[in-house]
N, C-alpha and C. Protein backbone atom coordinates (compact mmCIF):
# COMPACT_ATOMS: atom_id res chain seq x y z
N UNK A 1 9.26 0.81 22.07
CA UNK A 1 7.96 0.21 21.94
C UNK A 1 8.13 -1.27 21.63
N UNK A 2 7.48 -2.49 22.59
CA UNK A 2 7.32 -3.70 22.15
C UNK A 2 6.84 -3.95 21.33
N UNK A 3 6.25 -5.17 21.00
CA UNK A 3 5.68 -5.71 19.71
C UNK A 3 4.21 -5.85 20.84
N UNK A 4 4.53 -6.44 22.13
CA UNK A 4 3.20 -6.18 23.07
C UNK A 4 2.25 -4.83 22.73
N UNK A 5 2.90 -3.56 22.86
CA UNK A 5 2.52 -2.05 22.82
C UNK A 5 1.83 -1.94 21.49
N UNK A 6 1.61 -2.69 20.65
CA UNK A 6 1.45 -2.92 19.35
C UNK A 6 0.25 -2.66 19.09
N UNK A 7 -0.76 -3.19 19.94
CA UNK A 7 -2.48 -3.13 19.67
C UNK A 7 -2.67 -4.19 18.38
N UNK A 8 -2.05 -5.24 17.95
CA UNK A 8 -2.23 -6.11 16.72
C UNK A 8 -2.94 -7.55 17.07
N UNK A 9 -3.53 -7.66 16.22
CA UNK A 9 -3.99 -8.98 17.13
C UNK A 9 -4.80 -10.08 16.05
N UNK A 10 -4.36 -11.21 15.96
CA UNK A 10 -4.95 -12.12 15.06
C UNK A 10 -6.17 -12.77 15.50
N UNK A 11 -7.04 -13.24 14.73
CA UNK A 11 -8.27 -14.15 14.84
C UNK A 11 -7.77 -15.42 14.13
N UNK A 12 -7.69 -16.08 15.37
CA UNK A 12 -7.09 -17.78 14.72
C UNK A 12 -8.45 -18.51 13.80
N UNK A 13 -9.68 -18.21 14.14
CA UNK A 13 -10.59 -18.96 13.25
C UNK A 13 -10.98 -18.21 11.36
N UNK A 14 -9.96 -17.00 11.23
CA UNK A 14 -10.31 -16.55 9.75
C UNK A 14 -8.80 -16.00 9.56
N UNK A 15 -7.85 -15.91 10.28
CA UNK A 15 -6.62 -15.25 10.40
C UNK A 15 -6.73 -14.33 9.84
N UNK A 16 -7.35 -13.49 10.25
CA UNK A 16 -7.36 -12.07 10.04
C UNK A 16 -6.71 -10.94 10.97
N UNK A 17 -6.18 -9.84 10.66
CA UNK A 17 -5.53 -9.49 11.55
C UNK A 17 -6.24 -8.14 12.01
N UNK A 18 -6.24 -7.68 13.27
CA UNK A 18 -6.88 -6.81 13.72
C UNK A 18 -5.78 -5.23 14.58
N UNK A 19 -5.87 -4.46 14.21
CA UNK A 19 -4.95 -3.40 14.78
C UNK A 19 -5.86 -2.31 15.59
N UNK A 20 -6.13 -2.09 16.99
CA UNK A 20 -7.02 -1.73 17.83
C UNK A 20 -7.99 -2.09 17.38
N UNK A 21 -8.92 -3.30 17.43
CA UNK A 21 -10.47 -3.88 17.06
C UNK A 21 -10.54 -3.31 15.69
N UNK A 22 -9.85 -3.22 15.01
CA UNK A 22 -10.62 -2.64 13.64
C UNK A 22 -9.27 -4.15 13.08
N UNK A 23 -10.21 -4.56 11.69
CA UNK A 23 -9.78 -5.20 10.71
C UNK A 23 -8.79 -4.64 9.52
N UNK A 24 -7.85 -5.16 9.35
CA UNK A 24 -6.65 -4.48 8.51
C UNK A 24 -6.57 -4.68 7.01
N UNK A 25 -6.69 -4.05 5.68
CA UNK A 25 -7.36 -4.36 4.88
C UNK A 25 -5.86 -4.22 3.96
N UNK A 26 -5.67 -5.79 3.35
CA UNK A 26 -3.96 -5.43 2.75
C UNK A 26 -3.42 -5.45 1.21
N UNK A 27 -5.32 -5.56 0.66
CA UNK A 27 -5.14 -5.70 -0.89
C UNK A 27 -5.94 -4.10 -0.86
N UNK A 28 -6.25 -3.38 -2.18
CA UNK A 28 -6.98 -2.81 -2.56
C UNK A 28 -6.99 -2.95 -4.31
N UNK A 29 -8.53 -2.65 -4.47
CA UNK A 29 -8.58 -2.98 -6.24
C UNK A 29 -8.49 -1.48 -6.85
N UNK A 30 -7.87 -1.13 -8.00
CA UNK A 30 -7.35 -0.07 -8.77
C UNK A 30 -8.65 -0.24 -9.80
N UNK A 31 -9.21 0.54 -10.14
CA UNK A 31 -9.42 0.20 -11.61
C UNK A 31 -9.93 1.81 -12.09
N UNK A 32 -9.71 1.49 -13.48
CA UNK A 32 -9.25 2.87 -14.35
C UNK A 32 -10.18 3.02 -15.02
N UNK A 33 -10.73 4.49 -15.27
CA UNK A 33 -11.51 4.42 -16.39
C UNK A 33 -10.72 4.89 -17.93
N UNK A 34 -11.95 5.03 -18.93
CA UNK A 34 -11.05 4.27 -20.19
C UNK A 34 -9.66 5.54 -21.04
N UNK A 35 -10.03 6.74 -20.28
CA UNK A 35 -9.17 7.63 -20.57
C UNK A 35 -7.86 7.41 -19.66
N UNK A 36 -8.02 7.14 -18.38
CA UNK A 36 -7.12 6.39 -17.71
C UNK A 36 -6.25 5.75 -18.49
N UNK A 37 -6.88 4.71 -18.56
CA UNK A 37 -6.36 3.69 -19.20
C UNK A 37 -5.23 4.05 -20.66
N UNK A 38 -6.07 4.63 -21.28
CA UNK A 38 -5.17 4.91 -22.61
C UNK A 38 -3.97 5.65 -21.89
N UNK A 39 -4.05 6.52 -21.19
CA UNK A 39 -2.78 7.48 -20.45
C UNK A 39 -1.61 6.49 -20.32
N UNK A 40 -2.50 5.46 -19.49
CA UNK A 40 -0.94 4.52 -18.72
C UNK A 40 -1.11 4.09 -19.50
N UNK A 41 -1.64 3.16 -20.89
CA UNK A 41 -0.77 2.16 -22.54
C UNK A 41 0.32 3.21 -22.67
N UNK A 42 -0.07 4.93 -23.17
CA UNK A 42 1.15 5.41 -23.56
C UNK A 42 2.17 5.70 -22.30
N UNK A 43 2.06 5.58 -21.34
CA UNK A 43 3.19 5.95 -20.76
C UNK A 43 4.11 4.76 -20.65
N UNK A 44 3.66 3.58 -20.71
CA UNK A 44 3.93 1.99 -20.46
C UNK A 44 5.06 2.56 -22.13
N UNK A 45 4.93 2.39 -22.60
CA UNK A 45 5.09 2.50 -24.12
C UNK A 45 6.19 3.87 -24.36
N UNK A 46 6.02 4.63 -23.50
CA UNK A 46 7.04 5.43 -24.03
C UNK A 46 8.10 5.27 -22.98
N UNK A 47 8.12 4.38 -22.33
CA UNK A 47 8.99 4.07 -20.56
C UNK A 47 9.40 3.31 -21.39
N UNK A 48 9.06 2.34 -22.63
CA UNK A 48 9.42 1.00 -22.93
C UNK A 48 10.57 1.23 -24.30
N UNK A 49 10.26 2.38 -24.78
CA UNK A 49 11.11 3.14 -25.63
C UNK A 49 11.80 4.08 -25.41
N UNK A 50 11.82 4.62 -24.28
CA UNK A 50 13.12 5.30 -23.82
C UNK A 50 14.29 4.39 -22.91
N UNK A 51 13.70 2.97 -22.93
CA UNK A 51 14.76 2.24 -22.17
C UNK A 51 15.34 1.77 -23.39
N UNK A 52 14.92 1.26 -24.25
CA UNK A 52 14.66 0.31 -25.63
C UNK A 52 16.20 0.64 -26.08
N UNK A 53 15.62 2.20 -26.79
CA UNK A 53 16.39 3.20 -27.99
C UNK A 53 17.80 3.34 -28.01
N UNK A 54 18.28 3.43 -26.23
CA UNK A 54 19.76 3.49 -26.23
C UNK A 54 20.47 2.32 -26.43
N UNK A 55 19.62 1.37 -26.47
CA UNK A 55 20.37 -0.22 -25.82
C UNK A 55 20.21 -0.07 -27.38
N UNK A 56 19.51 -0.35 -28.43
CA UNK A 56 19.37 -0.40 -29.66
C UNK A 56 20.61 0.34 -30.41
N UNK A 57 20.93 1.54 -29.92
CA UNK A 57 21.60 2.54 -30.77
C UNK A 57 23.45 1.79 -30.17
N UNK A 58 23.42 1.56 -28.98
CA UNK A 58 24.57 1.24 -28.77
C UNK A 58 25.38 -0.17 -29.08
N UNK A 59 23.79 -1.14 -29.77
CA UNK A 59 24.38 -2.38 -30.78
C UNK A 59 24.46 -1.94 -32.14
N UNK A 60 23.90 -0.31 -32.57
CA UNK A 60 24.14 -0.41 -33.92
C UNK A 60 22.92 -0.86 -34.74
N UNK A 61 21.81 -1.28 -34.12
CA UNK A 61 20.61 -1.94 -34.52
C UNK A 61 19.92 -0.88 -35.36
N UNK A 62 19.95 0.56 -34.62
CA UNK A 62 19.33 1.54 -35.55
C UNK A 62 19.63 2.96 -34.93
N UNK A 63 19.67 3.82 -35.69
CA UNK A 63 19.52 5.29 -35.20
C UNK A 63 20.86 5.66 -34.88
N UNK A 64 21.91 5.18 -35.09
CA UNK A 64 23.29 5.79 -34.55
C UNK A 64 23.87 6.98 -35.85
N UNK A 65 24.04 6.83 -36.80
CA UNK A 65 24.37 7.48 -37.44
C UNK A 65 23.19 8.41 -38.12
N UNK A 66 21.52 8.43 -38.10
CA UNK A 66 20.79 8.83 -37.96
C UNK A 66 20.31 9.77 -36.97
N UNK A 67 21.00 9.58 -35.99
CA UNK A 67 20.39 10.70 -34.69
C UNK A 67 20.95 12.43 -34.81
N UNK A 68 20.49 12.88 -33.92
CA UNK A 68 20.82 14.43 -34.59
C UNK A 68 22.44 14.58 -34.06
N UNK A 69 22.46 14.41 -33.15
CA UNK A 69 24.19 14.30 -33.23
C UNK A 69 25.08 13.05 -33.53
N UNK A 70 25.35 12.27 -34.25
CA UNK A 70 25.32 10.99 -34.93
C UNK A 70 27.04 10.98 -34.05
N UNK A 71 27.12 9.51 -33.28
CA UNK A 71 28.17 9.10 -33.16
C UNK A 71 29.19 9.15 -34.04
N UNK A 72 30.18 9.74 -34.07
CA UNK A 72 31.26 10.36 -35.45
C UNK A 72 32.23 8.47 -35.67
N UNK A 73 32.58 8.47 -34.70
CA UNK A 73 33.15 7.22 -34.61
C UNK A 73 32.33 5.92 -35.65
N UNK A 74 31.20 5.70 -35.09
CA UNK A 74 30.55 4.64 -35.33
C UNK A 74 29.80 5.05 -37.07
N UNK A 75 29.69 5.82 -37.19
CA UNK A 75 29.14 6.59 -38.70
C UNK A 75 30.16 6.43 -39.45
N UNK A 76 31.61 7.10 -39.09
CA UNK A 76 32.62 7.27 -40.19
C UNK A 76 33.74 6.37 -39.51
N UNK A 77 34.29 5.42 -39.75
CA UNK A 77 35.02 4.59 -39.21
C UNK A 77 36.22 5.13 -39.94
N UNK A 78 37.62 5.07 -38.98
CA UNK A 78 38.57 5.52 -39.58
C UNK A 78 39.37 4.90 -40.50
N UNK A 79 40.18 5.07 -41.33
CA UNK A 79 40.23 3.91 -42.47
C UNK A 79 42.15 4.44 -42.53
């Protein structure tokens, strides 16, 4: 198939683009209602703390020797 075979076709006076006579529509608006909304804060938020927690635990920042299976190494250093 060419790019001819295409059926696409621009309007030079609004550059709009047309695919068999119909107009091609390339944004669309989302919008949430307010239970929505709260859903995706917590999911934003718990995506943001399950990336967070390991990077945290593996500087030692928090939770390493606290977690339920506590890094043995990093808890009890060998002496």
């Amino acid at each position: 198939m060419s790019i001819d075979e295409m059926d696409f076709a621009i309007d030079p006076s609004t550059d709009d683009v047309y695919y068999r006579g119909r107009p091609l529509q390339f944004e669309q608006v989302i919008s949430l209602n307010t239970l929505q909304f709260v859903v995706a804060i917590i999911g934003v938020a718990a995506a943001l703390l399950a990336a967070l927690w390991p990077i945290g635990v593996a500087y030692g920042w928090w939770g390493a020797c606290e977690a339920i299976i506590p890094a043995q190494a990093m808890c009890h250093p060998a002496q």
